[in-house]
Protein backbone atom coordinates (compact mmCIF):
# COMPACT_ATOMS: atom_id res chain seq x y z
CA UNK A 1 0.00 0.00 0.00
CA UNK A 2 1.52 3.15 -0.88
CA UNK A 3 -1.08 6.27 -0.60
CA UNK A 4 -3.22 7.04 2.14
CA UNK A 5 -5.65 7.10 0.09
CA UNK A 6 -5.75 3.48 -0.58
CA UNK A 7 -7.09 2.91 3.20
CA UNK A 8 -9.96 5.47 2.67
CA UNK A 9 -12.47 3.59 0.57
CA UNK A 10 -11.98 0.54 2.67
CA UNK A 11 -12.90 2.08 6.13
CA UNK A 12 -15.54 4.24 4.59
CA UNK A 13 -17.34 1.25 3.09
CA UNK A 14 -16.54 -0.45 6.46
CA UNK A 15 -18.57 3.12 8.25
CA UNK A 16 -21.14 3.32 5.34
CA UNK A 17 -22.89 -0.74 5.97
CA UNK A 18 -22.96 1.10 9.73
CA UNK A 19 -25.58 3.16 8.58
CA UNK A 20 -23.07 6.37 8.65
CA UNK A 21 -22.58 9.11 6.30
CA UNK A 22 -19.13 9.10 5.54
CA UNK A 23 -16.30 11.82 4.16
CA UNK A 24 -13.17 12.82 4.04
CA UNK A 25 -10.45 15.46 4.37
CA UNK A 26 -13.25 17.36 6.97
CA UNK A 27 -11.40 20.06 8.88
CA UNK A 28 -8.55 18.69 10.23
CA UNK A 29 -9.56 15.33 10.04
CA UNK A 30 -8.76 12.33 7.34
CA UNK A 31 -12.31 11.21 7.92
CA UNK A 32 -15.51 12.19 9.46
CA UNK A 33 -18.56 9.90 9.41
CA UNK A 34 -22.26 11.34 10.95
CA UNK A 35 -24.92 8.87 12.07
CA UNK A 36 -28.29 10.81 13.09
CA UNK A 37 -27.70 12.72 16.45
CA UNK A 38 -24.45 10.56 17.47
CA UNK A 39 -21.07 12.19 18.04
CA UNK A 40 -19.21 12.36 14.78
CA UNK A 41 -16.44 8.98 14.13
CA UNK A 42 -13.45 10.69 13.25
CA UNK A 43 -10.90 8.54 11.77
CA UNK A 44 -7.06 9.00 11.25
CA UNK A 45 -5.64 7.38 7.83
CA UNK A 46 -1.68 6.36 8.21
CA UNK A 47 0.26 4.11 6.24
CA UNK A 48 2.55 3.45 9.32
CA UNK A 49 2.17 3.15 12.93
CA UNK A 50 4.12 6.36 14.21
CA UNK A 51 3.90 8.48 18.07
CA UNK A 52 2.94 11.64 15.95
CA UNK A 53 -0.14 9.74 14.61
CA UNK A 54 -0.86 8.78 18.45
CA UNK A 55 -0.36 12.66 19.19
CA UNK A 56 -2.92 13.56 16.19
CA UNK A 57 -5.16 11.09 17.45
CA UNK A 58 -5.05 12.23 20.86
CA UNK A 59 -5.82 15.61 20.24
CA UNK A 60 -8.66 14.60 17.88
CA UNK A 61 -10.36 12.88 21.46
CA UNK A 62 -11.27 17.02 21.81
CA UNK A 63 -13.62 16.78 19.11
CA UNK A 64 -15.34 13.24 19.77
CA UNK A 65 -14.85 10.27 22.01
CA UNK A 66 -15.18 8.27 19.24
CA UNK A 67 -12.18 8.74 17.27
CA UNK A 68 -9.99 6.44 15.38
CA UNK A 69 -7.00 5.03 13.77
CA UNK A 70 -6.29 3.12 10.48
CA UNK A 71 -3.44 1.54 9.27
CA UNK A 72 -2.47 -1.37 6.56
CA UNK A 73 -2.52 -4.20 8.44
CA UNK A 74 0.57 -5.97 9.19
CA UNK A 75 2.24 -9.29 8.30
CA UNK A 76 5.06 -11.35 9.44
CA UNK A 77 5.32 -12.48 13.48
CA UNK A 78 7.37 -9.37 14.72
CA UNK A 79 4.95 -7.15 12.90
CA UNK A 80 2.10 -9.09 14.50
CA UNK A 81 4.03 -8.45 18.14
CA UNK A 82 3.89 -5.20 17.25
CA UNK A 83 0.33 -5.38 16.26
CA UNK A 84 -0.81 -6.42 19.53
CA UNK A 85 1.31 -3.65 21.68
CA UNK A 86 -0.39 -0.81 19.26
CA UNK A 87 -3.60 -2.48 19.94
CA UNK A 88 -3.19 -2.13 23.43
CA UNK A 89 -1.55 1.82 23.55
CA UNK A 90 -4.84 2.44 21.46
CA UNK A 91 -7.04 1.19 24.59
CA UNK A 92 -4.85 2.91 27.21
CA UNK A 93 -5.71 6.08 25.20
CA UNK A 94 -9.07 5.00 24.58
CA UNK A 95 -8.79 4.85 20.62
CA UNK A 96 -10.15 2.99 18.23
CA UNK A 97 -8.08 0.55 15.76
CA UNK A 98 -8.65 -0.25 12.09
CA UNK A 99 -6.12 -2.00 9.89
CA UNK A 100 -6.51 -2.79 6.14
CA UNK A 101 -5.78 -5.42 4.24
CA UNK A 102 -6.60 -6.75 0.60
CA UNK A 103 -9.12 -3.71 0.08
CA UNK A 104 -10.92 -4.70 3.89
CA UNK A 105 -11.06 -2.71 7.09
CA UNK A 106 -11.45 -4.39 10.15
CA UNK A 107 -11.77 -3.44 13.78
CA UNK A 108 -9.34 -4.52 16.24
CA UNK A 109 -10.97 -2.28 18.95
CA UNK A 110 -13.56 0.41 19.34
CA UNK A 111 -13.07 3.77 21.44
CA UNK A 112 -13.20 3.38 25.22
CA UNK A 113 -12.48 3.07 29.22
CA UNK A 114 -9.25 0.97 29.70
CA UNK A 115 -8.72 -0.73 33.00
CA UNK A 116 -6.48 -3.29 32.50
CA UNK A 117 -6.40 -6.27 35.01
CA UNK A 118 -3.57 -6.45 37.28
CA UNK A 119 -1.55 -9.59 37.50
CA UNK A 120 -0.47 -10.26 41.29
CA UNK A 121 2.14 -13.19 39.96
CA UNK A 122 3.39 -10.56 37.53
CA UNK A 123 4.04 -8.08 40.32
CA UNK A 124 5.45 -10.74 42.93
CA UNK A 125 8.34 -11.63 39.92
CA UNK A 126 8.82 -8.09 39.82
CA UNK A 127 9.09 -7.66 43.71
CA UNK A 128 11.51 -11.07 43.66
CA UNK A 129 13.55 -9.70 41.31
CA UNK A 130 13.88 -5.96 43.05
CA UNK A 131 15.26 -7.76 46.45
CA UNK A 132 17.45 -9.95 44.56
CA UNK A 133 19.53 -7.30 43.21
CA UNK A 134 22.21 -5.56 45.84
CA UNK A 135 22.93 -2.26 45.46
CA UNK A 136 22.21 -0.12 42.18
CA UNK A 137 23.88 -1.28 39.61
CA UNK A 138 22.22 -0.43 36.72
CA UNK A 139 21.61 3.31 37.99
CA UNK A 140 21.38 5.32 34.62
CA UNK A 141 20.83 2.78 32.47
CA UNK A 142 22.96 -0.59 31.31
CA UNK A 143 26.58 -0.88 32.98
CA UNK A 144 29.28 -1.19 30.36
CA UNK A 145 28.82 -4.82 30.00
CA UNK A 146 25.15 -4.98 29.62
CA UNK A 147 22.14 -5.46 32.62
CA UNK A 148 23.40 -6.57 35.97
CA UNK A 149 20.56 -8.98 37.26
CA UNK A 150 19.63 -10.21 40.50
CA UNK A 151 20.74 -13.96 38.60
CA UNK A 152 24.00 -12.55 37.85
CA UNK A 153 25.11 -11.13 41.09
CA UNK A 154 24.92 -14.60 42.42
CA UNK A 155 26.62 -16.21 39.69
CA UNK A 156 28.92 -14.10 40.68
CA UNK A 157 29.67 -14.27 44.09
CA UNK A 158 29.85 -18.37 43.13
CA UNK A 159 32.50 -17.41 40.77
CA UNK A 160 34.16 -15.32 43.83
CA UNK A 161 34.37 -17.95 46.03
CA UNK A 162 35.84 -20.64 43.74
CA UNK A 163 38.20 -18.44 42.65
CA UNK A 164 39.15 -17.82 46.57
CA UNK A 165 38.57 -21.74 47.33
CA UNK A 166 39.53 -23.84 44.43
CA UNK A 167 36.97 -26.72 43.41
CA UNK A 168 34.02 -26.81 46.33
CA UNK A 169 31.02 -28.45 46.73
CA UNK A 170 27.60 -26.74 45.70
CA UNK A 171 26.62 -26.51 49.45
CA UNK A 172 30.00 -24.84 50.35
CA UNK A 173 29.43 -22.58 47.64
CA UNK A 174 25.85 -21.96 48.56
CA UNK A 175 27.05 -21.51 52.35
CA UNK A 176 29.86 -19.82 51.95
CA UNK A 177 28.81 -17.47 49.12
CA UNK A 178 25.22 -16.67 50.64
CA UNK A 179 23.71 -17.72 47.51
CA UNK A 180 21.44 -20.59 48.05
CA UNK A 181 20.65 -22.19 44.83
CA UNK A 182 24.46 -21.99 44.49
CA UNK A 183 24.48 -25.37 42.96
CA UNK A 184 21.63 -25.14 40.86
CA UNK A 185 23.23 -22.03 39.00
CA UNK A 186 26.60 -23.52 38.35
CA UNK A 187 24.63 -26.48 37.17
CA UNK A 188 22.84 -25.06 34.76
CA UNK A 189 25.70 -22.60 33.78
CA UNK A 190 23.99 -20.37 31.83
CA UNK A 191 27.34 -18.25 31.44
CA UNK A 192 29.76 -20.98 31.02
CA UNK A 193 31.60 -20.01 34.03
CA UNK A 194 31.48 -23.19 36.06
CA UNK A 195 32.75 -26.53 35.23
CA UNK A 196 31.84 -29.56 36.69
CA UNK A 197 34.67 -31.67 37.95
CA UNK A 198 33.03 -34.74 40.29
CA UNK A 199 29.75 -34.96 41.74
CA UNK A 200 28.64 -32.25 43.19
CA UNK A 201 31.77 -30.03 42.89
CA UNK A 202 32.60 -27.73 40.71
CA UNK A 203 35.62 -25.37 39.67
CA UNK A 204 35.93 -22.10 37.72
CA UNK A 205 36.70 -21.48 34.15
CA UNK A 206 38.21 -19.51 32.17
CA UNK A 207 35.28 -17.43 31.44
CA UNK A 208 34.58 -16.97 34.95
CA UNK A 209 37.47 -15.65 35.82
CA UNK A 210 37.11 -13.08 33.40
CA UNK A 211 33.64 -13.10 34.13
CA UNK A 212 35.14 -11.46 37.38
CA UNK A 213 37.04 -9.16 35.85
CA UNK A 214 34.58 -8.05 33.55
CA UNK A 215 31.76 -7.40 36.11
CA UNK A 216 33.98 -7.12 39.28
CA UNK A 217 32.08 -4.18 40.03
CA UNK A 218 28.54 -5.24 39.67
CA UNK A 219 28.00 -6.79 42.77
């Protein structure tokens, strides 16, 4: 689709089997459609998802509470990811959705109230994952070597105390690193910086010994 014009007949025809009177380029609009004594349907046309077509939008919500945006409609899985977050900034503003695709509008969401449902196991990750992290390490943004994580810190002080220690056990580790699913972490190794050597004990690498020196000051 290359004109924004190409999306117009489609959502009018979509408007006009809604028993609406439909037309375009009104004011400042792309698209105004009347229905007897209802608030006007005022409808944005875009050929990309952009924040300045949110801020048009937006300001539109002056004029009617039923207001709208249409786009093509996209294809592909990352453009359907992004699909679904656009679809949900449009109901957190309380804007309609249209997309268009092979000369058809459809409706991913009317105008509206948003109250979105809170998620308590969401928010006790979140809480897990704030008292797992010491300090601030990530103040400002990203360190130089990427997110420190609660995860890492621990892997971490494991890779401390085998570099002190030599070859320990995992409940050593855990003990004497305060990190108790010490030997669950080097297990699954996720950063390659643990080796195992018998049962149950495990040494440093390589990597975690630069692993130290790389994020020394993380933790």
């Amino acid at each position: 689709m290359e004109r924004e014009s190409q999306l117009y007949a489609p959502v009018k025809a979509l408007l006009v089997a809604q028993g609406y009177e439909v037309k375009g380029e009104v004011g400042a609009a792309d698209l105004v459609a009347i229905r007897g004594d209802e608030p006007p349907v005022i409808v944005e046309l875009k050929l990309r998802i952009s924040l300045a077509l949110f801020h048009q939008a937006v300001a539109r919500l002056s004029l009617s509470d039923a207001v709208y945006i249409a786009v093509p409609k996209p294809e592909g899985r990352s453009a359907r990811r992004g699909l679904k977050d656009n679809l949900a900034l449009c109901r957190r503003l309380g804007l309609g959705f249209i997309t268009v695709r092979d000369g058809r509008a459809e409706v991913q969401c009317d105008p509206g109230p948003y109250a979105p449902r809170k998620s308590k196991a969401k928010a006790a990750r979140l809480l897990r994952a704030f008292q797992r992290i010491s300090g601030d390490p990530n103040e400002g943004g990203a360190t130089r070597h990427g997110i420190v994580t609660g995860y890492r810190q621990d892997a971490l002080r494991c890779a401390a105390y085998l570099a002190e220690h030599g070859p320990s056990r995992g409940q050593d580790v855990a003990r004497g690193a305060g990190v108790k699913p010490a030997t669950t972490l080097m297990r699954d190794n996720h950063y390659g910086w643990f080796d195992k050597v018998s049962k149950g004990v495990y040494a440093l690498t390589d990597t975690g010994r630069d692993g130290l020196i790389h994020w020394g000051d993380s933790w």
